[in-house]
C-alpha atoms as a PDB file:
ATOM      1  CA  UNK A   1      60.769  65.255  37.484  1.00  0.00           C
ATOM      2  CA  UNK A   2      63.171  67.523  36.091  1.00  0.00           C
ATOM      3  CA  UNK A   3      66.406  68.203  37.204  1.00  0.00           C
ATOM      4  CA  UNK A   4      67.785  71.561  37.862  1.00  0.00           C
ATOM      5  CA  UNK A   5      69.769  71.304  34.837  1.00  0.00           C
ATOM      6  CA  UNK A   6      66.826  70.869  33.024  1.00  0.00           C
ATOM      7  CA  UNK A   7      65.429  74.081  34.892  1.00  0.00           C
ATOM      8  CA  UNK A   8      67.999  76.183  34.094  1.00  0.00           C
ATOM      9  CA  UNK A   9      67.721  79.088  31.862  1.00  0.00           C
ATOM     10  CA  UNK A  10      70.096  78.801  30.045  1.00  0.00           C
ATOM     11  CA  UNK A  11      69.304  74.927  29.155  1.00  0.00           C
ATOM     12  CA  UNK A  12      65.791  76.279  28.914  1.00  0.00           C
ATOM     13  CA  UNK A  13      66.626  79.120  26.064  1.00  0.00           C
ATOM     14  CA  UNK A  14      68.929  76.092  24.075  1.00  0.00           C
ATOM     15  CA  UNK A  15      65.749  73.905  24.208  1.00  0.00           C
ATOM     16  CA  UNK A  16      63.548  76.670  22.500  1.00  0.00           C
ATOM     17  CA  UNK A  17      66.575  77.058  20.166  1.00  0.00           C
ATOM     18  CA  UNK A  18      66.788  73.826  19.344  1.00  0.00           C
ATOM     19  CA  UNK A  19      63.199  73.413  18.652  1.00  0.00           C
ATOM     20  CA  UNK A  20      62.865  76.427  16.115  1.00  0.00           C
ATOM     21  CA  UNK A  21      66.462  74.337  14.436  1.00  0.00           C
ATOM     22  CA  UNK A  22      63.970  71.584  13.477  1.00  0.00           C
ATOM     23  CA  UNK A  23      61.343  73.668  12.641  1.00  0.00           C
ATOM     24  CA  UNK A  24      64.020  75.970  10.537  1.00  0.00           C
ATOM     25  CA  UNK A  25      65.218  72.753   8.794  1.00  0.00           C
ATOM     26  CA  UNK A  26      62.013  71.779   7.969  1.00  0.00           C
ATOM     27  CA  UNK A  27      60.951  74.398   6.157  1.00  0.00           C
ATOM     28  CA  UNK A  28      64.289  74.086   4.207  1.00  0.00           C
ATOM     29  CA  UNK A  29      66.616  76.405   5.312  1.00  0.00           C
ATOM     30  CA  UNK A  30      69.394  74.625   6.610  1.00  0.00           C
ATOM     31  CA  UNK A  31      72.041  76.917   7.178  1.00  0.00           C
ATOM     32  CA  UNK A  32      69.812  78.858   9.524  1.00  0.00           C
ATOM     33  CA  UNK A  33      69.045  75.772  11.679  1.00  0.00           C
ATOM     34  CA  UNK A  34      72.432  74.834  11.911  1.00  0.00           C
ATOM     35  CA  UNK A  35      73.355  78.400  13.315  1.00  0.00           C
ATOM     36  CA  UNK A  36      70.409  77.632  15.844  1.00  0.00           C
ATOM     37  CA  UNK A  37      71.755  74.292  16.432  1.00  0.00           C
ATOM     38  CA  UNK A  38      75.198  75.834  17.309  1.00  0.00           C
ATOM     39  CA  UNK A  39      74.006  78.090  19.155  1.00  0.00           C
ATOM     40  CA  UNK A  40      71.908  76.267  21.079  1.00  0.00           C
ATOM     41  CA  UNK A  41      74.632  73.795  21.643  1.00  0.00           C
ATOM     42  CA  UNK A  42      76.639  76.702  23.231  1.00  0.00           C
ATOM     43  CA  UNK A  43      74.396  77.402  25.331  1.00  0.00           C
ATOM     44  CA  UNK A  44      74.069  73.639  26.632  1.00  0.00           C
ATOM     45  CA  UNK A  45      76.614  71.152  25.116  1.00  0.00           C
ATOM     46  CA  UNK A  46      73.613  68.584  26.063  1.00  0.00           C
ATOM     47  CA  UNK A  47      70.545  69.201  24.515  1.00  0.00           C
ATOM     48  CA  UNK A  48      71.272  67.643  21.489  1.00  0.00           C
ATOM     49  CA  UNK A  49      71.176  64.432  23.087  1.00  0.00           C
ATOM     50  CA  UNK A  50      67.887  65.841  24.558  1.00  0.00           C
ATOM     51  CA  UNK A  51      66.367  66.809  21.117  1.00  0.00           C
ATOM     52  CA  UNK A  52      67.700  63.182  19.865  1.00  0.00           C
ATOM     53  CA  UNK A  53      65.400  61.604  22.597  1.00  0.00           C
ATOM     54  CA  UNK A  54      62.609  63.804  21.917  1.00  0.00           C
ATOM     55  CA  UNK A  55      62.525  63.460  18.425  1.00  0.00           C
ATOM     56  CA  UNK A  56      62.878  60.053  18.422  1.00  0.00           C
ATOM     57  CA  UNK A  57      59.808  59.699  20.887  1.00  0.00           C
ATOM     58  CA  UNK A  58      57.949  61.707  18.256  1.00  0.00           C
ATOM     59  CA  UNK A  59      58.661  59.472  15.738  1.00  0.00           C
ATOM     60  CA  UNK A  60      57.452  56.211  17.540  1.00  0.00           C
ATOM     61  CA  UNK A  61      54.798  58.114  18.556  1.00  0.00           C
ATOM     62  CA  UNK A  62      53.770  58.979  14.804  1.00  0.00           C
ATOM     63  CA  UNK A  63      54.470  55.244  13.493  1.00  0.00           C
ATOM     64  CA  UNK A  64      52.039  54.361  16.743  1.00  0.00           C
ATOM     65  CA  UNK A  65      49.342  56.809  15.471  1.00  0.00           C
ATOM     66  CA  UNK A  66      50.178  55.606  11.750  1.00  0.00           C
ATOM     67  CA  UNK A  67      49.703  51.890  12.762  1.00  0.00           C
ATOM     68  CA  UNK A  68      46.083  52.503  14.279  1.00  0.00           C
ATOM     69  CA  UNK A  69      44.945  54.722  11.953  1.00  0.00           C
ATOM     70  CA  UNK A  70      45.900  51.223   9.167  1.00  0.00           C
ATOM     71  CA  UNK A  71      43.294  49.281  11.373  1.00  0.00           C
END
């Protein structure tokens, strides 16, 4: 359940923010995600730890889907 922290706007807008960051940095253009990261960061001085989290549940979830497909 999320908090109202977690519900708020503006933690809602840094989330989105931080999101497009990864994408931007994937695609190769970091100076551009690091402006998003910024100002997402701003906006909420936690949602890095946040992305961290979710990123990192990604990846397990990707070595997970990796492993099975190796069966």
């Amino acid at each position: 359940m999320a908090g109202k922290h977690e519900q708020s706007p503006e933690h809602q807008k840094a989330h989105d923010l931080a999101e497009e960051a990864i994408e931007t940095a994937a695609d190769g253009d970091v100076k551009k995600a690091r402006e998003l990261a910024e100002h997402a960061k701003d906006l909420d001085p936690k949602i890095g730890q946040e992305m961290n989290r979710e990123i990192e549940q990604d990846r397990r979830q990707a070595e997970s889907f990796e492993g099975d497909k190796q069966r």
